[in-house]
Protein backbone atom coordinates (compact mmCIF):
# COMPACT_ATOMS: atom_id res chain seq x y z
CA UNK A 1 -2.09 59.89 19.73
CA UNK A 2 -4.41 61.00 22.46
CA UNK A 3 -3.45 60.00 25.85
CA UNK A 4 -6.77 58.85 26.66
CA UNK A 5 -6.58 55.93 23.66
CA UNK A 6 -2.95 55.28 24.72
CA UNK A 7 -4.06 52.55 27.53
CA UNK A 8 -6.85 50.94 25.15
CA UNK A 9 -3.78 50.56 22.28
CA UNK A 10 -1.58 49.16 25.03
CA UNK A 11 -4.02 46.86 26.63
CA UNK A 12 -4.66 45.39 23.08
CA UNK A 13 -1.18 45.11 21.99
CA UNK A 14 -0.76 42.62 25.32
CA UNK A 15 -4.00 40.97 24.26
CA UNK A 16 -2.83 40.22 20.97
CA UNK A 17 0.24 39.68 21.63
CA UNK A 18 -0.71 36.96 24.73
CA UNK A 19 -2.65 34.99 22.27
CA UNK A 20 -0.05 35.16 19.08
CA UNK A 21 2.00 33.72 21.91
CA UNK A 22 -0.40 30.81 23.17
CA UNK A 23 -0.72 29.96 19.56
CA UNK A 24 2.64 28.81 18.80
CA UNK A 25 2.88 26.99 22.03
CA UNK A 26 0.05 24.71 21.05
CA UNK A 27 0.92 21.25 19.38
CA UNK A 28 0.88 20.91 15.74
CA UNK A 29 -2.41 18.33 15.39
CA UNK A 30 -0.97 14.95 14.31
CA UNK A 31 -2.61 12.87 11.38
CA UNK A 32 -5.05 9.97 12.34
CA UNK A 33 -3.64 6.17 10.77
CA UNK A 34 -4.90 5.12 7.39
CA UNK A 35 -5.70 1.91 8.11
CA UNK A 36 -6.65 -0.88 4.75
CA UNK A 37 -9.69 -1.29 4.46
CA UNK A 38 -9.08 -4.92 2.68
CA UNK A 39 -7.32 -8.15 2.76
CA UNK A 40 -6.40 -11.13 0.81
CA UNK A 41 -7.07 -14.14 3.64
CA UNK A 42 -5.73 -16.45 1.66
CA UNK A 43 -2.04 -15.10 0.94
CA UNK A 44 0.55 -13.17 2.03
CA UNK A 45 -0.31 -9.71 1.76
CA UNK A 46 2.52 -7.69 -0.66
CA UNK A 47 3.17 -5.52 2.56
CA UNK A 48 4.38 -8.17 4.74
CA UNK A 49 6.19 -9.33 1.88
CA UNK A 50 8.10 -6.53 1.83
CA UNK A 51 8.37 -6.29 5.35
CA UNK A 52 6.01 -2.64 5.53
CA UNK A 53 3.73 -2.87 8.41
CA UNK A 54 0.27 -3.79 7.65
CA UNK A 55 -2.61 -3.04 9.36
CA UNK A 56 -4.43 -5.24 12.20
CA UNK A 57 -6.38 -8.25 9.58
CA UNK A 58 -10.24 -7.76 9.26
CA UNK A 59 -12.79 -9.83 10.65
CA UNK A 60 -14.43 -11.97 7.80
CA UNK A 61 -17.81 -12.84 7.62
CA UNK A 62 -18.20 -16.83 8.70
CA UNK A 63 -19.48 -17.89 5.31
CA UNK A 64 -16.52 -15.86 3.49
CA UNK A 65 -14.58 -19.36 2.57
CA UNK A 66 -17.31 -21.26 1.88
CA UNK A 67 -18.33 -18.41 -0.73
CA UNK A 68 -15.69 -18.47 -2.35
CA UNK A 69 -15.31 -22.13 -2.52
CA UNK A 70 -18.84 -23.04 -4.07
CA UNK A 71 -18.09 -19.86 -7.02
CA UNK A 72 -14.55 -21.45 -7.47
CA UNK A 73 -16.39 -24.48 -7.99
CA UNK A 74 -18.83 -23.08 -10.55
CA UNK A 75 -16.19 -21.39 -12.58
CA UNK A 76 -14.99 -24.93 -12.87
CA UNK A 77 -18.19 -25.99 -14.95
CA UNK A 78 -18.84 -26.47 -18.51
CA UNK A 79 -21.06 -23.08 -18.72
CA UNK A 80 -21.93 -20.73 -16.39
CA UNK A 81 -25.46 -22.13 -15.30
CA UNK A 82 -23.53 -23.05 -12.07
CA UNK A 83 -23.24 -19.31 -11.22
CA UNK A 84 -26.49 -18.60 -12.19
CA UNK A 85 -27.99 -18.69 -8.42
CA UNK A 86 -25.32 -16.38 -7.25
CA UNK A 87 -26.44 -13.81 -9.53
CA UNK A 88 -28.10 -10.62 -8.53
CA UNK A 89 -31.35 -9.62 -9.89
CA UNK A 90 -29.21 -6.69 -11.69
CA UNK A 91 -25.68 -7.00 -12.60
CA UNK A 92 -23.60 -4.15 -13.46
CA UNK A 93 -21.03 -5.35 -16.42
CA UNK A 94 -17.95 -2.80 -17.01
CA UNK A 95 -14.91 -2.67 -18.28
CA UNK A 96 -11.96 -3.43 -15.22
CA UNK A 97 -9.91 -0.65 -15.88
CA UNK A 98 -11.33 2.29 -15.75
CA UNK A 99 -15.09 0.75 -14.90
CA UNK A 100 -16.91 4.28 -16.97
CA UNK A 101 -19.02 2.57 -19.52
CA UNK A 102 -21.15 0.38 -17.10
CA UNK A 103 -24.24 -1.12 -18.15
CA UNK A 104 -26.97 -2.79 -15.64
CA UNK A 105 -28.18 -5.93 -17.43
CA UNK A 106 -30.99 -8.14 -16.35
CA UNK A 107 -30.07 -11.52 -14.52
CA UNK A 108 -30.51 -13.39 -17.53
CA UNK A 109 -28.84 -11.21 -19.69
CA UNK A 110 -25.48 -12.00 -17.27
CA UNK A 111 -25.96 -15.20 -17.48
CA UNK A 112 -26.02 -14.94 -21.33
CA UNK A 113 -22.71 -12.95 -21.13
CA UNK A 114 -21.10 -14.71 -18.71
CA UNK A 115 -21.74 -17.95 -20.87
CA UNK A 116 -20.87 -16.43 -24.13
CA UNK A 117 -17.63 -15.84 -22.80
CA UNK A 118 -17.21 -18.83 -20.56
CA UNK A 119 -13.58 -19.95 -22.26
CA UNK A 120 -12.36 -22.61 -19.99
CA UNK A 121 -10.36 -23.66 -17.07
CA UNK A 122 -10.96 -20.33 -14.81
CA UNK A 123 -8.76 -20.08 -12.15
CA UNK A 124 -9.21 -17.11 -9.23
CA UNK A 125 -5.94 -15.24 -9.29
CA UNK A 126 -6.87 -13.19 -6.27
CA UNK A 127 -9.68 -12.98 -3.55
CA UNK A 128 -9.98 -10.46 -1.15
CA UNK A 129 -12.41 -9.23 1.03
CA UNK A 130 -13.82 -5.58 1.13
CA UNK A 131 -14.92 -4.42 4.66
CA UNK A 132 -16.16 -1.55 4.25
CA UNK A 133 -18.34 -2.56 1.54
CA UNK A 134 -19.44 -5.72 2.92
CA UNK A 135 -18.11 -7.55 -0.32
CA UNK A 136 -16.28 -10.46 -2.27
CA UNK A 137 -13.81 -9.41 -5.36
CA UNK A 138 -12.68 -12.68 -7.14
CA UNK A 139 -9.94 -12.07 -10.02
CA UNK A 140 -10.70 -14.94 -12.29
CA UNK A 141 -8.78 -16.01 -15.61
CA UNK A 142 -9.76 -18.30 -18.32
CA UNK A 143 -12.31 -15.98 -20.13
CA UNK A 144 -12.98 -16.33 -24.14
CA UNK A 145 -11.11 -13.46 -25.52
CA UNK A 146 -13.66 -12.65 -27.24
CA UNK A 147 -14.80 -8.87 -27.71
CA UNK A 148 -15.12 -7.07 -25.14
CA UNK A 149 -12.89 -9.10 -23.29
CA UNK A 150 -9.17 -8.71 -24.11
CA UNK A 151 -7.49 -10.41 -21.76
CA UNK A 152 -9.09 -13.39 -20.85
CA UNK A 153 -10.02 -11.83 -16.79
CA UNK A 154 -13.00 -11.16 -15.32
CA UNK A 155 -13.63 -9.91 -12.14
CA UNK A 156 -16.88 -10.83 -9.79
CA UNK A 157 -17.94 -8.57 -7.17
CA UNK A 158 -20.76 -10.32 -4.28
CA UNK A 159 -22.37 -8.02 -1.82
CA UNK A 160 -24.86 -9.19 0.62
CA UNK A 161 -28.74 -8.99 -0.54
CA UNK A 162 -32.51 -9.59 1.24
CA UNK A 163 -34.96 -11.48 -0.12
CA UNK A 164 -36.67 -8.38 -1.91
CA UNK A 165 -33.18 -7.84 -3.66
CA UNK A 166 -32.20 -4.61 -1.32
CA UNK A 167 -28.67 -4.24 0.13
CA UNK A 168 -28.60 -6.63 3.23
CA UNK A 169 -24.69 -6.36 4.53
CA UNK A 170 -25.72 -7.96 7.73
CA UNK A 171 -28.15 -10.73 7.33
CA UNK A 172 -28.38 -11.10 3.20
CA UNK A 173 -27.01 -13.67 0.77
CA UNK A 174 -24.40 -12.81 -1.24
CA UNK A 175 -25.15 -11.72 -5.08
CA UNK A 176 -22.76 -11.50 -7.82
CA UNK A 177 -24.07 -7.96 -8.86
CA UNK A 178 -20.82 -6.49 -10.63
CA UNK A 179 -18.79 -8.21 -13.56
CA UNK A 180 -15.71 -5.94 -14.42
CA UNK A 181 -13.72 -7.40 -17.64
CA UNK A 182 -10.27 -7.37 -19.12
């Protein structure tokens, strides 16, 4: 080697070597909290049944309960013209499973579904609410088993519309604008 490149090959050898250092002496970056981004108001949620911690409960909208109380109340009817003023002016209607062969019907066209597979006594067998998404899911039972339905549940989903039928999370009423079916 020539004597002259000698101190630029030490000088970078301490260089490098300095910052190979400084690298393992910084912290290993630590992984930010998953926090849920739903929960079911109106029951014990299966982690704090198990004793797992949960995460701190959302804030739910102030008409949440009463929401859910008036479509509890429709599903109670004789037909579904109870829920037709909940209903968006599309609906998406998909199987609940795996939710890939969606359709958008009209709202008339849900209503037409939704009453020729009304069944009878429809109970919700879960609520929860969806912050992130601004939104309602109700698990309901009682459905006709009647094709496509299998298993006699339905699932609504509400999210928050204007008056010109545009997503509104803040200041719309809530739509029924997804039907998901077992």
């Amino acid at each position: 080697m020539k004597p002259r490149l000698l101190p630029l090959v030490v000088s970078l050898s301490v260089i490098f070597g300095t910052a190979c250092d400084f690298d393992l002496a910084l912290p290993e970056p630590t992984t930010p909290p998953v926090h849920a981004l739903t929960r079911e108001p109106a029951s014990i949620s299966r982690a704090t049944a198990t004793g797992a911690a949960t995460a701190a409960p959302t804030t739910l909208p102030s008409d949440y309960d009463a929401t859910v109380l008036v479509v509890t109340q429709a599903l109670g009817g004789s037909n579904a013209s109870g829920l037709a003023a909940w209903l968006a002016t599309e609906v998406a209607l998909a199987p609940r499973r795996s939710g890939l062969a969606s359709e958008t019907v009209t709202q008339a066209a849900a209503l037409g579904w939704l009453n020729a597979h009304w069944g009878g006594n429809h109970t919700v067998l879960e609520k929860q609410f969806v912050e992130h998404f601004v939104g309602i899911e109700l698990v309901t039972d009682g459905w006709a088993k009647i094709a496509p339905i299998e298993n006699g549940v339905v699932e609504l989903h509400l999210h928050r519309y204007n008056a010109q039928g545009l997503g509104d999370p803040l200041g719309g009423r809530w739509r029924m604008d997804t039907i998901l079916y077992e």
